[in-house]
N, C-alpha and C. Protein backbone atom coordinates (compact mmCIF):
# COMPACT_ATOMS: atom_id res chain seq x y z
N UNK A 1 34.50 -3.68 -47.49
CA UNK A 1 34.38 -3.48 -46.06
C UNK A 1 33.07 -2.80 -45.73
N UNK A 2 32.58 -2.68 -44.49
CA UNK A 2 31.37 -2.80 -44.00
C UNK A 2 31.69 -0.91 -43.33
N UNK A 3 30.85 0.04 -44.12
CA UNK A 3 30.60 1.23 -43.01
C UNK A 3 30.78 1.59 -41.94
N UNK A 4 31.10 2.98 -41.53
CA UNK A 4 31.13 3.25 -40.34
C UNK A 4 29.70 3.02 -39.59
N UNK A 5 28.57 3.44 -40.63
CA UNK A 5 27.38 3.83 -39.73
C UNK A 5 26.84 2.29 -39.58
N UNK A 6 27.17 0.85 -40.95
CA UNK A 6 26.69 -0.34 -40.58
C UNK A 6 27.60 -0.76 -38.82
N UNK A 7 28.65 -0.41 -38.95
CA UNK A 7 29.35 -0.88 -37.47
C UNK A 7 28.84 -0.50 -36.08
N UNK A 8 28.54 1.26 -36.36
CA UNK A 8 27.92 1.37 -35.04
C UNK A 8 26.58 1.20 -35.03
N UNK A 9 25.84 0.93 -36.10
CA UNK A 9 24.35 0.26 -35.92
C UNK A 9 24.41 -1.52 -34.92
N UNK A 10 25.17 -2.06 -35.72
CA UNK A 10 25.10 -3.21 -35.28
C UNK A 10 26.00 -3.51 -33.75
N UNK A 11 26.67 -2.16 -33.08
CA UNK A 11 27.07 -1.93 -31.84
C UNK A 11 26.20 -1.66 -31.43
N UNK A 12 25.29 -1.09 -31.59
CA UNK A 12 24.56 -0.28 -30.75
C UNK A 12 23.32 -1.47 -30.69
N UNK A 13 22.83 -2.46 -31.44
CA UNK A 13 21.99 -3.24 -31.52
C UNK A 13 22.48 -4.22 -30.62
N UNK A 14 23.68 -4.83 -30.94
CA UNK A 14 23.96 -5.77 -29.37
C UNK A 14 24.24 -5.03 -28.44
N UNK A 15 24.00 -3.73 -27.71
CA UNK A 15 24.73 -3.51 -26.63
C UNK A 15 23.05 -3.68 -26.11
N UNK A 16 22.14 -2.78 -26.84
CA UNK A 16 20.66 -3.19 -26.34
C UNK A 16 19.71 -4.00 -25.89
N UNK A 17 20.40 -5.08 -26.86
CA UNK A 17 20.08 -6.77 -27.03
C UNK A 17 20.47 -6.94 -24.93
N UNK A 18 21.95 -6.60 -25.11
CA UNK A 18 22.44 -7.28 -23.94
C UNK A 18 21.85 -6.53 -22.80
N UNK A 19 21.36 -5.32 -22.75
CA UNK A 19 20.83 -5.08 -21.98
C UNK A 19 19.42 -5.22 -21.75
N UNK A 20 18.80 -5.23 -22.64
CA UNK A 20 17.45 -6.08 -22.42
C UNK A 20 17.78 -7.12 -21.53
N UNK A 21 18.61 -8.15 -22.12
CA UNK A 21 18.52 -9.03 -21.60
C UNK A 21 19.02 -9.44 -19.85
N UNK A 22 19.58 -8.45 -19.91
CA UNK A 22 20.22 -8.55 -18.45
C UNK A 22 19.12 -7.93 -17.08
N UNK A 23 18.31 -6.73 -18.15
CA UNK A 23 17.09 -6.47 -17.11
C UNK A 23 15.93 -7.35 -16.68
N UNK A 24 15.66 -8.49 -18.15
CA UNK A 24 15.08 -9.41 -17.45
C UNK A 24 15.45 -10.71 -16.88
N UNK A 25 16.72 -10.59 -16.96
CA UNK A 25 16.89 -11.60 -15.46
C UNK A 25 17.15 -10.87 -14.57
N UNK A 26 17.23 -9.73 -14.27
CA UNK A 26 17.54 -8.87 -12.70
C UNK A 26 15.39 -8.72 -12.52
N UNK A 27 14.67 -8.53 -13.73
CA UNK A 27 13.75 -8.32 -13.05
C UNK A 27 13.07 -10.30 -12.76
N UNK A 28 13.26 -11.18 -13.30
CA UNK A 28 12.75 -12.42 -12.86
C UNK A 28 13.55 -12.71 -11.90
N UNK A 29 14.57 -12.51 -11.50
CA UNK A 29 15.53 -12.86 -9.97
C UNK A 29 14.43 -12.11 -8.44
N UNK A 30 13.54 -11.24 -9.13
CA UNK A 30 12.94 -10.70 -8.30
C UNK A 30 11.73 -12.18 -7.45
N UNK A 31 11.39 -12.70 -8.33
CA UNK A 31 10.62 -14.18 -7.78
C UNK A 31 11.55 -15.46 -6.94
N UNK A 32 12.68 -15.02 -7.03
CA UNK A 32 13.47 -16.04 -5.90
C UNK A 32 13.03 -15.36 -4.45
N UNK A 33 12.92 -14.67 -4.39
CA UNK A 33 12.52 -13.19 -3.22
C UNK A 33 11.20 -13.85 -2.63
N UNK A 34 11.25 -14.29 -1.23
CA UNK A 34 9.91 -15.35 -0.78
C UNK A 34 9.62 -13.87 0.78
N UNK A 35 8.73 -12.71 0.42
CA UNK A 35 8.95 -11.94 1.75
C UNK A 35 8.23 -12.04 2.75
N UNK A 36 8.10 -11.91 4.40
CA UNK A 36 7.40 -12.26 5.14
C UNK A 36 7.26 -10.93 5.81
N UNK A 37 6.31 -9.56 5.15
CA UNK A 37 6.42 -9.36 6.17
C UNK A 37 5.44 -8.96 7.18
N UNK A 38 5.11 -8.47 8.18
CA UNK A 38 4.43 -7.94 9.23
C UNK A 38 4.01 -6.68 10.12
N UNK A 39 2.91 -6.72 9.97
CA UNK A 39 2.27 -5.38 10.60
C UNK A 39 1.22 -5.64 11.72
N UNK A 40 0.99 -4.53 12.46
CA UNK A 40 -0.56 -4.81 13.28
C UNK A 40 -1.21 -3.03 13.57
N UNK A 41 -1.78 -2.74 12.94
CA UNK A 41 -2.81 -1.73 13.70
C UNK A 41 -3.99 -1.67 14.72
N UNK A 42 -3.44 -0.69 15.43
CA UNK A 42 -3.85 -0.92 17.03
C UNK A 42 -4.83 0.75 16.83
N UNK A 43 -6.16 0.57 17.18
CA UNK A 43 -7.13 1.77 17.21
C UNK A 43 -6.79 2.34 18.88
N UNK A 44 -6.00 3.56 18.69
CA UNK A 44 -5.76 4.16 20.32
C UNK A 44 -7.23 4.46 20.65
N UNK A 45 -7.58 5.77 19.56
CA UNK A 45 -8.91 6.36 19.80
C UNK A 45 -10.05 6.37 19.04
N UNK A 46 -10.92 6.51 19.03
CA UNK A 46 -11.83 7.45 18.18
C UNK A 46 -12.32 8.58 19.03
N UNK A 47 -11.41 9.35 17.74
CA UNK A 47 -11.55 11.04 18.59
C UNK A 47 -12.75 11.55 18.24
N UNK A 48 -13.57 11.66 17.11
CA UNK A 48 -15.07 11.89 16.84
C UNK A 48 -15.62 10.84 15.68
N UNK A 49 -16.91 10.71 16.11
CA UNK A 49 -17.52 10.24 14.93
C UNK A 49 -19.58 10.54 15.52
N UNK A 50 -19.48 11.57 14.39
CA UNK A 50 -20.44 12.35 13.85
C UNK A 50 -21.41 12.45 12.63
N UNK A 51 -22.85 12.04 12.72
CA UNK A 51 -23.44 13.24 11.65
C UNK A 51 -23.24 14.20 10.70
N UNK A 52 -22.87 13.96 9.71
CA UNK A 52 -22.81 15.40 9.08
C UNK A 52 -24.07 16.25 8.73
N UNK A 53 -24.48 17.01 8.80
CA UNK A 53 -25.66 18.52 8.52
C UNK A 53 -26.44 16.95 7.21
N UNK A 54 -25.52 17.33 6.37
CA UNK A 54 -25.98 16.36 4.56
C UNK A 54 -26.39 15.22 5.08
N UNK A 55 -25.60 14.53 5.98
CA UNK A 55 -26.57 13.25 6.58
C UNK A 55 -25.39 11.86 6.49
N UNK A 56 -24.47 12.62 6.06
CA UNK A 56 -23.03 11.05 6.06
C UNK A 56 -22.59 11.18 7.55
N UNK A 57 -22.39 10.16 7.55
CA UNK A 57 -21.22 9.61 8.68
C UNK A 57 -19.49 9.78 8.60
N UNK A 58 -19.33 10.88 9.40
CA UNK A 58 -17.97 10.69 9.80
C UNK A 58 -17.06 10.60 10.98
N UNK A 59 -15.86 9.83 10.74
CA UNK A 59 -15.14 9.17 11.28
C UNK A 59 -13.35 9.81 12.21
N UNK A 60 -13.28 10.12 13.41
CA UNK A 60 -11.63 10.22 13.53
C UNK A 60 -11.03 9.34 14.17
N UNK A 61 -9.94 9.02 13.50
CA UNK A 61 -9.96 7.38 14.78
C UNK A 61 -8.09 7.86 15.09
N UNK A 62 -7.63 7.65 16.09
CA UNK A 62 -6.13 7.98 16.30
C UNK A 62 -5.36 6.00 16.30
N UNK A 63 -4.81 6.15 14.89
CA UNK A 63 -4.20 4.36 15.15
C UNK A 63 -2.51 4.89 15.17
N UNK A 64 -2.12 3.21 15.55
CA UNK A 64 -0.99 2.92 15.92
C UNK A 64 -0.44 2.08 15.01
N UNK A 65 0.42 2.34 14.26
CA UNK A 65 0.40 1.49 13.06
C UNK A 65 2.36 0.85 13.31
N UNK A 66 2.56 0.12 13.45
CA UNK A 66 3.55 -1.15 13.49
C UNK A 66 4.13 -2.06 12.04
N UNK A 67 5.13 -1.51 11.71
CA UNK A 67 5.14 -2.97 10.07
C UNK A 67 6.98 -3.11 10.71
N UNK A 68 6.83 -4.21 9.54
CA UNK A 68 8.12 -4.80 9.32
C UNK A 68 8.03 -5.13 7.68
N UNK A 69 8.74 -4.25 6.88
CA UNK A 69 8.27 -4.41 5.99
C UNK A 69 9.65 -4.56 4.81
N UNK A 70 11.05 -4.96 5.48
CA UNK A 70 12.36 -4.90 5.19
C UNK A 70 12.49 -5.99 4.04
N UNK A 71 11.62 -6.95 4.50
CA UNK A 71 12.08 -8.57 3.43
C UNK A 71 11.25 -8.17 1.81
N UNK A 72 10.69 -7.16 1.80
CA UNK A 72 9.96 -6.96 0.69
C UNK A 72 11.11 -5.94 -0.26
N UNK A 73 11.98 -5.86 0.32
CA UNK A 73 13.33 -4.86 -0.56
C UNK A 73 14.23 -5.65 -1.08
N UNK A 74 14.56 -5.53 -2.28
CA UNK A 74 16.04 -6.60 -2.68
C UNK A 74 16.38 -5.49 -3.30
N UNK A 75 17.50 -5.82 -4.09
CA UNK A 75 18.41 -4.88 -4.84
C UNK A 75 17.64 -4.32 -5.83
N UNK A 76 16.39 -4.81 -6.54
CA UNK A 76 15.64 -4.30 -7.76
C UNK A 76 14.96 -3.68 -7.09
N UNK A 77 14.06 -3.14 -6.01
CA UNK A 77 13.36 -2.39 -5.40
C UNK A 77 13.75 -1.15 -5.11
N UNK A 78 13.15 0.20 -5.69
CA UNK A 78 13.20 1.40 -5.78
C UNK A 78 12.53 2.09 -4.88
N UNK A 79 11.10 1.43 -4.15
CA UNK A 79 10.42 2.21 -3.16
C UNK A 79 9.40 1.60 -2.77
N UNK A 80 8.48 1.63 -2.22
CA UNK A 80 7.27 0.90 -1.56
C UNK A 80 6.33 2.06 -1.58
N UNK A 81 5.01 1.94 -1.79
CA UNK A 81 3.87 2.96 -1.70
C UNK A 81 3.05 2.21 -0.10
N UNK A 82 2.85 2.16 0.61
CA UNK A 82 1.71 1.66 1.91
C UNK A 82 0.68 2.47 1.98
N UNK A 83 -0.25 1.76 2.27
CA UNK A 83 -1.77 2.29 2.27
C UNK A 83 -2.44 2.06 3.36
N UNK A 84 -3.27 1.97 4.40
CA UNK A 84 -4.17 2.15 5.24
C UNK A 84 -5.57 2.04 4.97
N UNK A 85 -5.63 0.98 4.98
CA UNK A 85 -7.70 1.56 3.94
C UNK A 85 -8.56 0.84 5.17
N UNK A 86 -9.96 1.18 5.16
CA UNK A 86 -10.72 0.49 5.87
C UNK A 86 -11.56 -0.46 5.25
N UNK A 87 -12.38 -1.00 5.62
CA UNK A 87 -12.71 -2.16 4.67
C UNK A 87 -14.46 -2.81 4.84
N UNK A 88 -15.15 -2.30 4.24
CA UNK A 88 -16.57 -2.68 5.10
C UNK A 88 -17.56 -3.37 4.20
N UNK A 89 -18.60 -3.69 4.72
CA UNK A 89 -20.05 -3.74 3.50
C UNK A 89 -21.12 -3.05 4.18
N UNK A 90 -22.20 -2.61 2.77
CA UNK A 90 -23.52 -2.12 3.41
C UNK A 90 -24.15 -2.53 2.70
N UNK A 91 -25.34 -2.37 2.51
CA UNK A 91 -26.52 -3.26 1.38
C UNK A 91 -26.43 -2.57 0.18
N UNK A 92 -25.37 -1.49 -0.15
CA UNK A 92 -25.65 -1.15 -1.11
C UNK A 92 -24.19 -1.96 -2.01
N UNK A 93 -23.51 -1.84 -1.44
CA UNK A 93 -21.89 -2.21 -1.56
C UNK A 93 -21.04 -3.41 -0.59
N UNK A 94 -20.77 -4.48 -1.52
CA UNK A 94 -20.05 -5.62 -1.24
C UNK A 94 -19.19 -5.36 -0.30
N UNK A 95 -18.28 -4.40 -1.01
CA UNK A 95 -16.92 -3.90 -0.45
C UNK A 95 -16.74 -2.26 -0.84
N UNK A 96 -16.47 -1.95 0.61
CA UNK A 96 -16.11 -0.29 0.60
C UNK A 96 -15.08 -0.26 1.17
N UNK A 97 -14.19 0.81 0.54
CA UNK A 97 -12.27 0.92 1.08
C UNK A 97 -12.54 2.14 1.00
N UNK A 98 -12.19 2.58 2.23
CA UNK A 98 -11.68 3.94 2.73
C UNK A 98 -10.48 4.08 3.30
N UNK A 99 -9.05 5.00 1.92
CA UNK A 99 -8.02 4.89 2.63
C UNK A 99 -7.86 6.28 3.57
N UNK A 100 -7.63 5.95 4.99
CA UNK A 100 -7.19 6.24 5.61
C UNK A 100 -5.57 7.00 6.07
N UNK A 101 -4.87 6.85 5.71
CA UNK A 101 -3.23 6.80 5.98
C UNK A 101 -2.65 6.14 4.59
N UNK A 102 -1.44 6.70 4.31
CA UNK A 102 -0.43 6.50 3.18
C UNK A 102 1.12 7.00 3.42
N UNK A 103 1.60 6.43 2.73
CA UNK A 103 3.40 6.71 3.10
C UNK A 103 4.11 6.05 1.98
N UNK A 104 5.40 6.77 1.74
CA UNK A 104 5.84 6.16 0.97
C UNK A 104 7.45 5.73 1.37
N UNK A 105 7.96 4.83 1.61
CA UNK A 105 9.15 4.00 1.98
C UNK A 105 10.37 4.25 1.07
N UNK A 106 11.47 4.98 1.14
CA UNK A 106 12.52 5.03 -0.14
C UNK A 106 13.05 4.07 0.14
N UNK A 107 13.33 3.28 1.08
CA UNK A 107 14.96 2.47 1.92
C UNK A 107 13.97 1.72 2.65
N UNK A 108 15.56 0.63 2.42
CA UNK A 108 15.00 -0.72 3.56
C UNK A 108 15.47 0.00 4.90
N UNK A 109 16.09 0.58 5.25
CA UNK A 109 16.39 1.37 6.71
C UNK A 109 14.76 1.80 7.02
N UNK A 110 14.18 2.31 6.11
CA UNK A 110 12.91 3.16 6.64
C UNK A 110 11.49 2.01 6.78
N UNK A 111 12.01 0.98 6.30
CA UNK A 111 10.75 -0.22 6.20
C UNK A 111 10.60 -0.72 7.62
N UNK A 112 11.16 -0.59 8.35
CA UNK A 112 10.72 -1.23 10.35
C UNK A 112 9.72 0.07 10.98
N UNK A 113 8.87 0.61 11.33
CA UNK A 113 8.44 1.73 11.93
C UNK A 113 7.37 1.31 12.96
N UNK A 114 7.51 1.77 13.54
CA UNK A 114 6.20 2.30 14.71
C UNK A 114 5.45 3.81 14.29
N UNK A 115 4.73 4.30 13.80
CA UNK A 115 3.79 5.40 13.48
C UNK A 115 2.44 5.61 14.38
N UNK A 116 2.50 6.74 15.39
CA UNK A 116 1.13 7.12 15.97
C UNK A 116 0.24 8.15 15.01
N UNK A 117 -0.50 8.03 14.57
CA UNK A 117 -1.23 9.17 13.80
C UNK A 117 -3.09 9.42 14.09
N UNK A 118 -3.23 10.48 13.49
CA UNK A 118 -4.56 10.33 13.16
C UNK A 118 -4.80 9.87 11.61
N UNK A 119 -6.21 9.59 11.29
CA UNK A 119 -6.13 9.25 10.17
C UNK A 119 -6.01 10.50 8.98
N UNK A 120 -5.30 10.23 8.04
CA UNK A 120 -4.93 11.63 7.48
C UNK A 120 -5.76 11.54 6.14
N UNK A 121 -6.25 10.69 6.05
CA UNK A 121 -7.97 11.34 4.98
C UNK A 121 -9.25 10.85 5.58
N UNK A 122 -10.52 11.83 5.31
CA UNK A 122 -11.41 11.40 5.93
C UNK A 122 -12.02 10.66 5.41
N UNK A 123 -12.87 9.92 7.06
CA UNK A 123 -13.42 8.59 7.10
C UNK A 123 -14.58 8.81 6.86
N UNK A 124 -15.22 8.52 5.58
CA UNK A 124 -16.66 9.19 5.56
C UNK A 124 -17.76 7.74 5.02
N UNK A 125 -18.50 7.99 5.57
CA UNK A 125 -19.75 6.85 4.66
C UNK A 125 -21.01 7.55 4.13
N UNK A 126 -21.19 7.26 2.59
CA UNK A 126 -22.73 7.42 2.31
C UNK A 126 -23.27 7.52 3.28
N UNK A 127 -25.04 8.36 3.68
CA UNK A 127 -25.40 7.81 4.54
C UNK A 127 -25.30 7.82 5.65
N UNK A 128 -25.98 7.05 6.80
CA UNK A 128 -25.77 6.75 8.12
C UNK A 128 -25.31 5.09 8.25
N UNK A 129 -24.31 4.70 7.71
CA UNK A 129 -24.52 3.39 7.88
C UNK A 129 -23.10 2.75 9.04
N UNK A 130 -22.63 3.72 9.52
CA UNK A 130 -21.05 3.41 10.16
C UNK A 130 -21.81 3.15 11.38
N UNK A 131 -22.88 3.21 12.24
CA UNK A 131 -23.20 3.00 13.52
C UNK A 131 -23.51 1.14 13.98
N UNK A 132 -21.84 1.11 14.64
CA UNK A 132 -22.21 0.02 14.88
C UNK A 132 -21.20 -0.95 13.81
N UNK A 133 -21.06 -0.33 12.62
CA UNK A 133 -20.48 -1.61 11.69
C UNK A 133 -19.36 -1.98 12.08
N UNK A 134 -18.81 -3.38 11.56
CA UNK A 134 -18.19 -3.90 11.52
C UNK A 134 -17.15 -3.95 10.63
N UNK A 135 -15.99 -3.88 10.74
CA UNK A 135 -14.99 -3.35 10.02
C UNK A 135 -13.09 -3.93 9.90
N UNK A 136 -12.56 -4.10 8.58
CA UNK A 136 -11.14 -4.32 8.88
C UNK A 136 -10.17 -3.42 8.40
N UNK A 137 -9.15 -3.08 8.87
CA UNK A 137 -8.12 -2.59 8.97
C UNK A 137 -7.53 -3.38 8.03
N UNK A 138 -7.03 -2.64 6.39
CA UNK A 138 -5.56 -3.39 6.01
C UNK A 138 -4.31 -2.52 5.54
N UNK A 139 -3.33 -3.29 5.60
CA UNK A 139 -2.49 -2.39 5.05
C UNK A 139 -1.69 -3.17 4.03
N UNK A 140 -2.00 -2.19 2.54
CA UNK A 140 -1.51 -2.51 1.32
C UNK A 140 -0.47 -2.15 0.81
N UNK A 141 0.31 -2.55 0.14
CA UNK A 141 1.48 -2.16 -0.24
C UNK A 141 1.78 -2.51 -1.82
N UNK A 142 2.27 -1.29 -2.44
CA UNK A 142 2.96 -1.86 -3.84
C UNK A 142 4.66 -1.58 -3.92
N UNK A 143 5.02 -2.75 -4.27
CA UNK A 143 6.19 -2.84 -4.38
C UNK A 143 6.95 -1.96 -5.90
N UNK A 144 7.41 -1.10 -5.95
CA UNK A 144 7.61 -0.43 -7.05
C UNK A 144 9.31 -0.68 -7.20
N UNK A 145 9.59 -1.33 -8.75
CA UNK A 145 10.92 -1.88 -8.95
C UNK A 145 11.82 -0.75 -9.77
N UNK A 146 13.10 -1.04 -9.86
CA UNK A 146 14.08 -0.19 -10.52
C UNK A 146 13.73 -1.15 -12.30
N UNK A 147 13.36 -2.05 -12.47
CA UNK A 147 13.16 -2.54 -13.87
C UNK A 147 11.98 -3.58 -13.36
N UNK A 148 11.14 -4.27 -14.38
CA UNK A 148 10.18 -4.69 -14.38
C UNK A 148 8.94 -4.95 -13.72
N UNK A 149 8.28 -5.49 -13.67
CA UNK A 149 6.98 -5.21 -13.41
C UNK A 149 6.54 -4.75 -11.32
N UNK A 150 5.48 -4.28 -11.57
CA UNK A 150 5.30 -3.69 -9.88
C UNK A 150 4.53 -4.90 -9.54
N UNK A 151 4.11 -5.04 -8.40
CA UNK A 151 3.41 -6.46 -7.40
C UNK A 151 3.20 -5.47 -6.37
N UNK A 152 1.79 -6.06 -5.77
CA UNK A 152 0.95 -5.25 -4.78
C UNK A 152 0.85 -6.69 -3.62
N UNK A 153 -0.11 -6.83 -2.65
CA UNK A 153 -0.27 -7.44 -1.61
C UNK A 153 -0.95 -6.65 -0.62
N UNK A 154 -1.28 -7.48 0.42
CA UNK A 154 -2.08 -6.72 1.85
C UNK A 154 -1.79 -7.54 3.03
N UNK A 155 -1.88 -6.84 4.17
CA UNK A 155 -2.02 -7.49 5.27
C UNK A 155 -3.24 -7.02 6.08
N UNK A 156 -4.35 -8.13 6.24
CA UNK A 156 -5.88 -7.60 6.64
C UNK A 156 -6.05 -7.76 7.85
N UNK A 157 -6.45 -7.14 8.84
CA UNK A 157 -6.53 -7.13 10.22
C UNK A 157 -8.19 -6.77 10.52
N UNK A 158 -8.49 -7.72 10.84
CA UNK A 158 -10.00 -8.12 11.52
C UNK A 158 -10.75 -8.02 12.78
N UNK A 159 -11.92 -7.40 12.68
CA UNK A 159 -12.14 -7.46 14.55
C UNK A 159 -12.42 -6.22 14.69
N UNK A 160 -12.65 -4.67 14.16
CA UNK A 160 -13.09 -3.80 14.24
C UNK A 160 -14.05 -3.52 14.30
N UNK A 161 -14.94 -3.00 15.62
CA UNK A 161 -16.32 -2.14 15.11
C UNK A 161 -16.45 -0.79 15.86
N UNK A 162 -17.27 -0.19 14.83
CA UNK A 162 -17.63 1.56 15.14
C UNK A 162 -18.59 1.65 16.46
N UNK A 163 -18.66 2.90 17.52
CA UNK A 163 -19.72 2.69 18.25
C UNK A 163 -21.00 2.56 18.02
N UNK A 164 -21.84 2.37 18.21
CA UNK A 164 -23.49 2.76 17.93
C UNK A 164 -23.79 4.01 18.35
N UNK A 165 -23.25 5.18 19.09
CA UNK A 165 -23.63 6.05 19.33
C UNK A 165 -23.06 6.99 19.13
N UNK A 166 -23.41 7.78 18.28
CA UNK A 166 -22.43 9.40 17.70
C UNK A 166 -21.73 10.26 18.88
N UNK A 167 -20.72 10.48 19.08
CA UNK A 167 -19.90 11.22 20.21
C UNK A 167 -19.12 12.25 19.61
């Protein structure tokens, strides 16, 4: 006859087996999941944008931020990270992201919101180069799961520009 310790080795090896296996079909069931969802940020203000002494450009802008962000939750979903970034070029740099605003979502209850804020990190540029530029608004999101892998995405909103004149 076969050991106590060969019996619960080879228990303990299929119970693992089976659970491996059961996490990756709860985490590939996650790709039947087709989500749609939707946001729009709306610029209320720009409360200052200034000179600094050193010579950068900075930025306060008061937005209005809107999502629908419920279809991105299934049962494997543990939380959502959202981001706020700005999005620009200058001759020195292709692409510059300045995040702006962040939050983090526990519940699909908390994924519908309307949010008025200021921006809660500052908006700064090398330089003098914000006068006048042209600029997008996105808002990113990573989907963070209870088992397998995380997935990110954005929704980019276009059509922004800074004043030309420091106020």
């Amino acid at each position: 006859m076969h050991s106590f310790g060969y019996r619960a080795n080879a228990l303990l090896t299929f119970a693992v087996t089976i659970l491996a296996l059961m996490c990756t079909i709860g985490s590939l069931s996650d790709n039947l999941n087709t989500p749609s969802p939707s946001a729009q940020i709306e610029i209320l203000n720009i409360n200052w944008f200034q000179k600094q002494p050193h010579g950068n450009d900075e930025v306060s802008l008061t937005l209005n931020i809107t999502a629908d962000l419920q279809s991105l939750f299934t049962w494997n979903t543990k939380q959502l990270f959202i981001f706020v970034a700005a999005e620009y070029e200058t001759p020195k740099n292709a692409l510059n992201q300045v995040s702006l605003w962040d939050a983090i979502i526990p519940a699909k209850e908390f994924a519908k919101f309307s949010i008025h804020t200021s921006n809660k990190y500052r908006f700064i540029d090398q330089g003098h180069s914000l006068r006048g530029k042209e600029f997008n608004l996105t808002l990113h999101w990573h989907v963070m799961p209870k088992t397998g892998k995380m997935f990110a995405n954005k929704i980019v909103m276009s059509g922004y520009r800074l004043p030309e004149d420091y106020r």
